[in-house]
C-alpha atoms as a PDB file:
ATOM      1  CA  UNK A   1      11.779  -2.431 -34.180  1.00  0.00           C
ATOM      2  CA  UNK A   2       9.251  -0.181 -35.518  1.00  0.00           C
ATOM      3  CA  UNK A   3       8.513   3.064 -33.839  1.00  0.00           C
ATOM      4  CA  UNK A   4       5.151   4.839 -33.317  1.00  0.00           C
ATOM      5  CA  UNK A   5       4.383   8.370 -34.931  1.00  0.00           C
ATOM      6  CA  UNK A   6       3.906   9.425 -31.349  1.00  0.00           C
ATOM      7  CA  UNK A   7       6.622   8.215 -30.417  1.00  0.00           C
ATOM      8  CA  UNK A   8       8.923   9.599 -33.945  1.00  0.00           C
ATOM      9  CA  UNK A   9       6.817  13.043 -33.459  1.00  0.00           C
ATOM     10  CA  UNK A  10       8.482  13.275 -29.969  1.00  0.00           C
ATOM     11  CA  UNK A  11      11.633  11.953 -30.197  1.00  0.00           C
ATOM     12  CA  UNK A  12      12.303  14.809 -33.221  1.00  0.00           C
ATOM     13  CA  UNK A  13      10.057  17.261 -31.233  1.00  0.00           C
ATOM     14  CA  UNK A  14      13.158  17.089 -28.396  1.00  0.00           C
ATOM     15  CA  UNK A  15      16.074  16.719 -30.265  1.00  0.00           C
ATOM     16  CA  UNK A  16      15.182  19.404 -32.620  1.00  0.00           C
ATOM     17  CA  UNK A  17      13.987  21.656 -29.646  1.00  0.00           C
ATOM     18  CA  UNK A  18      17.334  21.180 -28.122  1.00  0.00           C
ATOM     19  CA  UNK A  19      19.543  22.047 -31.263  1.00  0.00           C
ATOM     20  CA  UNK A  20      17.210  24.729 -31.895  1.00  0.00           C
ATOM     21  CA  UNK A  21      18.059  26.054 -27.857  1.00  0.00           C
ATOM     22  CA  UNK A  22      22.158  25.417 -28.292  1.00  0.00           C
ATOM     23  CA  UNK A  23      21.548  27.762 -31.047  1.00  0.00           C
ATOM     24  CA  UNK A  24      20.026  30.380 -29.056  1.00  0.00           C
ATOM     25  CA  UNK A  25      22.279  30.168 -26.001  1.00  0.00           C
ATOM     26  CA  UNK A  26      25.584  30.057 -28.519  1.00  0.00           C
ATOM     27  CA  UNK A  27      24.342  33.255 -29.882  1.00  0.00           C
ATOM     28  CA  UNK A  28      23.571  35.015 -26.862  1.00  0.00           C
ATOM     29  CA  UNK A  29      26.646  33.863 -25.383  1.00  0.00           C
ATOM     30  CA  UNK A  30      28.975  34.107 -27.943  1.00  0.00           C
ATOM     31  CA  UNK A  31      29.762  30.740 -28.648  1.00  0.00           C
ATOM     32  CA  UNK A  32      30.379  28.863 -31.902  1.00  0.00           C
ATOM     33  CA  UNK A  33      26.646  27.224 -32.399  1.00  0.00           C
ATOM     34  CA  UNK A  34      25.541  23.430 -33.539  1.00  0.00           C
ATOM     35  CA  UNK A  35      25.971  23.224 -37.640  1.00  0.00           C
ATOM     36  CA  UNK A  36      23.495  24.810 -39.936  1.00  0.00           C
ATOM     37  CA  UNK A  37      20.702  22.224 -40.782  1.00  0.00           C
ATOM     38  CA  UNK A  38      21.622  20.924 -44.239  1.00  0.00           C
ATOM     39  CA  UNK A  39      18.790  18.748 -45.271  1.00  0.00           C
ATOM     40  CA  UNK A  40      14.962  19.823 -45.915  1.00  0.00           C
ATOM     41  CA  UNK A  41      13.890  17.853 -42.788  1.00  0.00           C
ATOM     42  CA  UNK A  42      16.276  20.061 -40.611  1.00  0.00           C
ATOM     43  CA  UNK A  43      15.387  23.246 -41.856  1.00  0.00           C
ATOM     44  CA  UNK A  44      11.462  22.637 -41.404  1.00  0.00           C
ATOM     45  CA  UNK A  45      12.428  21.260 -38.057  1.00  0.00           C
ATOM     46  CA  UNK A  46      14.800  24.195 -37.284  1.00  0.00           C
ATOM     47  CA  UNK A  47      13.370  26.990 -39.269  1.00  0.00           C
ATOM     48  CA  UNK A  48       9.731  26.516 -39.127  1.00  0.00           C
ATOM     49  CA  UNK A  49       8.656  24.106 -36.070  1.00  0.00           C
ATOM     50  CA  UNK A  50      10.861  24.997 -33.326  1.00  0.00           C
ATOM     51  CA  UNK A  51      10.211  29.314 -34.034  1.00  0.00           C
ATOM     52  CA  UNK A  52       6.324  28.193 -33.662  1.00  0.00           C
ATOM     53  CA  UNK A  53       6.662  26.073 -31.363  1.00  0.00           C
ATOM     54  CA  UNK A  54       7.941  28.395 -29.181  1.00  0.00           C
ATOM     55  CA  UNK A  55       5.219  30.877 -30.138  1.00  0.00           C
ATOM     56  CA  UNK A  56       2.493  28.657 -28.831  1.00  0.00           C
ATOM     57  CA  UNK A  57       1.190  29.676 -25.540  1.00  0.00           C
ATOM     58  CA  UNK A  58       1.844  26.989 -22.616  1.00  0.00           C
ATOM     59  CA  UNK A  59      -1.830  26.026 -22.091  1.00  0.00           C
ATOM     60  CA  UNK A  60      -1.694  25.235 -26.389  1.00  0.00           C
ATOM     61  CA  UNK A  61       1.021  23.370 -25.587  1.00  0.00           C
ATOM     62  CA  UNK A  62       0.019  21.649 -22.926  1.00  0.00           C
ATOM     63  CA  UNK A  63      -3.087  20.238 -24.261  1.00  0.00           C
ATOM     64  CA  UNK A  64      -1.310  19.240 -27.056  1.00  0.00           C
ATOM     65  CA  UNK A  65       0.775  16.905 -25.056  1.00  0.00           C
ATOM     66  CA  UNK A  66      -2.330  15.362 -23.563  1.00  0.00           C
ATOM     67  CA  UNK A  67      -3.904  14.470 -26.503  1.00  0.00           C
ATOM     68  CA  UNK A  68      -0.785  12.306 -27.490  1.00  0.00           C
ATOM     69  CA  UNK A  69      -0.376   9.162 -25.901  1.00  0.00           C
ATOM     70  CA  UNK A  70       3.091   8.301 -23.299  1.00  0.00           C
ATOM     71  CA  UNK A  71       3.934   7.860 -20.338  1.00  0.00           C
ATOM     72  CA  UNK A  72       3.150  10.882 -19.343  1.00  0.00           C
ATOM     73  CA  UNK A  73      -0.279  10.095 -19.418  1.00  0.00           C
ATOM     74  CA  UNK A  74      -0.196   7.165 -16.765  1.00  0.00           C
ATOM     75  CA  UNK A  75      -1.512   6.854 -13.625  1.00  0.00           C
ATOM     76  CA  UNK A  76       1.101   6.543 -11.057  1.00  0.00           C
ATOM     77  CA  UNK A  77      -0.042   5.320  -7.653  1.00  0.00           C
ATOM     78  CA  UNK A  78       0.679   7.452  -4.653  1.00  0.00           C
ATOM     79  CA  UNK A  79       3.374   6.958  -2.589  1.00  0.00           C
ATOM     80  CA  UNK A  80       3.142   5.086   0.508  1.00  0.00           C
ATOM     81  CA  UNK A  81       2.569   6.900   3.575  1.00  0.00           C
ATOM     82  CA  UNK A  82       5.548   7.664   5.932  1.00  0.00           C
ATOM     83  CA  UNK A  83       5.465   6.141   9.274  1.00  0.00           C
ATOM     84  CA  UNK A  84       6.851   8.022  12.080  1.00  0.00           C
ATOM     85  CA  UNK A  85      10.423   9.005  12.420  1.00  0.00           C
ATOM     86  CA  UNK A  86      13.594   6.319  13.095  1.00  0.00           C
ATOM     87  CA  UNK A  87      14.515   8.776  15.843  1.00  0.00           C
ATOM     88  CA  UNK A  88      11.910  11.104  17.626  1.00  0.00           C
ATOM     89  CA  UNK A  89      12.785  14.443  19.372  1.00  0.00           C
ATOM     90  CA  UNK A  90      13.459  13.091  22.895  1.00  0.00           C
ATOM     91  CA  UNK A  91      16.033  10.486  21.083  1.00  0.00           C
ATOM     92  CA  UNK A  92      15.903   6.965  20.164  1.00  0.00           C
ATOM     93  CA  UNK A  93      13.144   4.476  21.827  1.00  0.00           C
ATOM     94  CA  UNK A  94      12.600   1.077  21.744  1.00  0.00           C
ATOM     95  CA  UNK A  95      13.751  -2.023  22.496  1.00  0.00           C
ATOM     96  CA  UNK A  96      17.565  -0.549  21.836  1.00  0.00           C
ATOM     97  CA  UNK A  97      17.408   2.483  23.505  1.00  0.00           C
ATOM     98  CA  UNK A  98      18.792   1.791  26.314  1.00  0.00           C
ATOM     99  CA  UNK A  99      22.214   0.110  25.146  1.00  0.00           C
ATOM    100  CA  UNK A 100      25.277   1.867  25.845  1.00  0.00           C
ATOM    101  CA  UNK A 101      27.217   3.425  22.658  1.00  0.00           C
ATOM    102  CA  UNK A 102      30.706   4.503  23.188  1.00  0.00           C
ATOM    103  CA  UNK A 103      31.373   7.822  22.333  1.00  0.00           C
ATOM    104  CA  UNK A 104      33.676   8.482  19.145  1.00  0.00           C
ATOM    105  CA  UNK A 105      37.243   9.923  20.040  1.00  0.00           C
ATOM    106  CA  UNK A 106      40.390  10.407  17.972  1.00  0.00           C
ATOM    107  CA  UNK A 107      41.921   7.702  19.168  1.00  0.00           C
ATOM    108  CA  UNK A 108      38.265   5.108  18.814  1.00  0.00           C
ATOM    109  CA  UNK A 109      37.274   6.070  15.309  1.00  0.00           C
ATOM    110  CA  UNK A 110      34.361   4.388  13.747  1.00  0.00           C
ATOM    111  CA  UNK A 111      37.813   2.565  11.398  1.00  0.00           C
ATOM    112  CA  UNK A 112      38.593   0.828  14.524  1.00  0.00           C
ATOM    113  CA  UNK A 113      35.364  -0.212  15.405  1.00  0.00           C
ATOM    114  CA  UNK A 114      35.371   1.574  18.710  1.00  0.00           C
ATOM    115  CA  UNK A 115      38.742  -0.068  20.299  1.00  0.00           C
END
């Protein structure tokens, strides 16, 4: 299945964002980090992308985003409206209202279905 460059630029965007973050929070923290990028790819990803990347001001970023196209450029519909509450503040009304629910003891448990 062949991928889009959108789609490849993002998918290595986030993974190499994320090493690039264990790597930051091992550090501060004091915990043994993710392996040092061995290949040229990593070490552009890791060395040179993520440093800028994080450089960038959010607005840069942002618009960036927006130019590329995903899902996150889709127009979701709005959610339906709610309709009023199951149970209002003077209790249930309606046609059920008015049957008679025994109350819940230790000895009627909602196990025993109420006998």
């Amino acid at each position: 299945m062949a991928s889009s460059f959108p789609r490849w630029l993002r998918e290595n965007s986030e993974h190499y964002l994320m090493i690039d973050a264990q790597r930051r929070m091992a550090a501060k923290y004091g915990r043994p980090a993710p392996p040092k990028p061995k290949r040229l790819a990593e070490r552009f990803w890791l060395d040179v992308f993520a440093p800028v990347y994080r450089l960038l001001p959010w607005k840069l970023r942002s618009f960036t985003m927006q130019l590329m196209p995903g899902s996150h450029r889709q127009q979701w519909s709005r959610p339906a409206e709610r309709g009023v509450p199951a149970i209002g503040p003077e209790g249930p009304s309606g046609p059920l209202s008015g049957m008679k629910v025994p109350p819940v003891t230790a000895q009627t448990g909602p196990e025993t279905g109420g006998e």
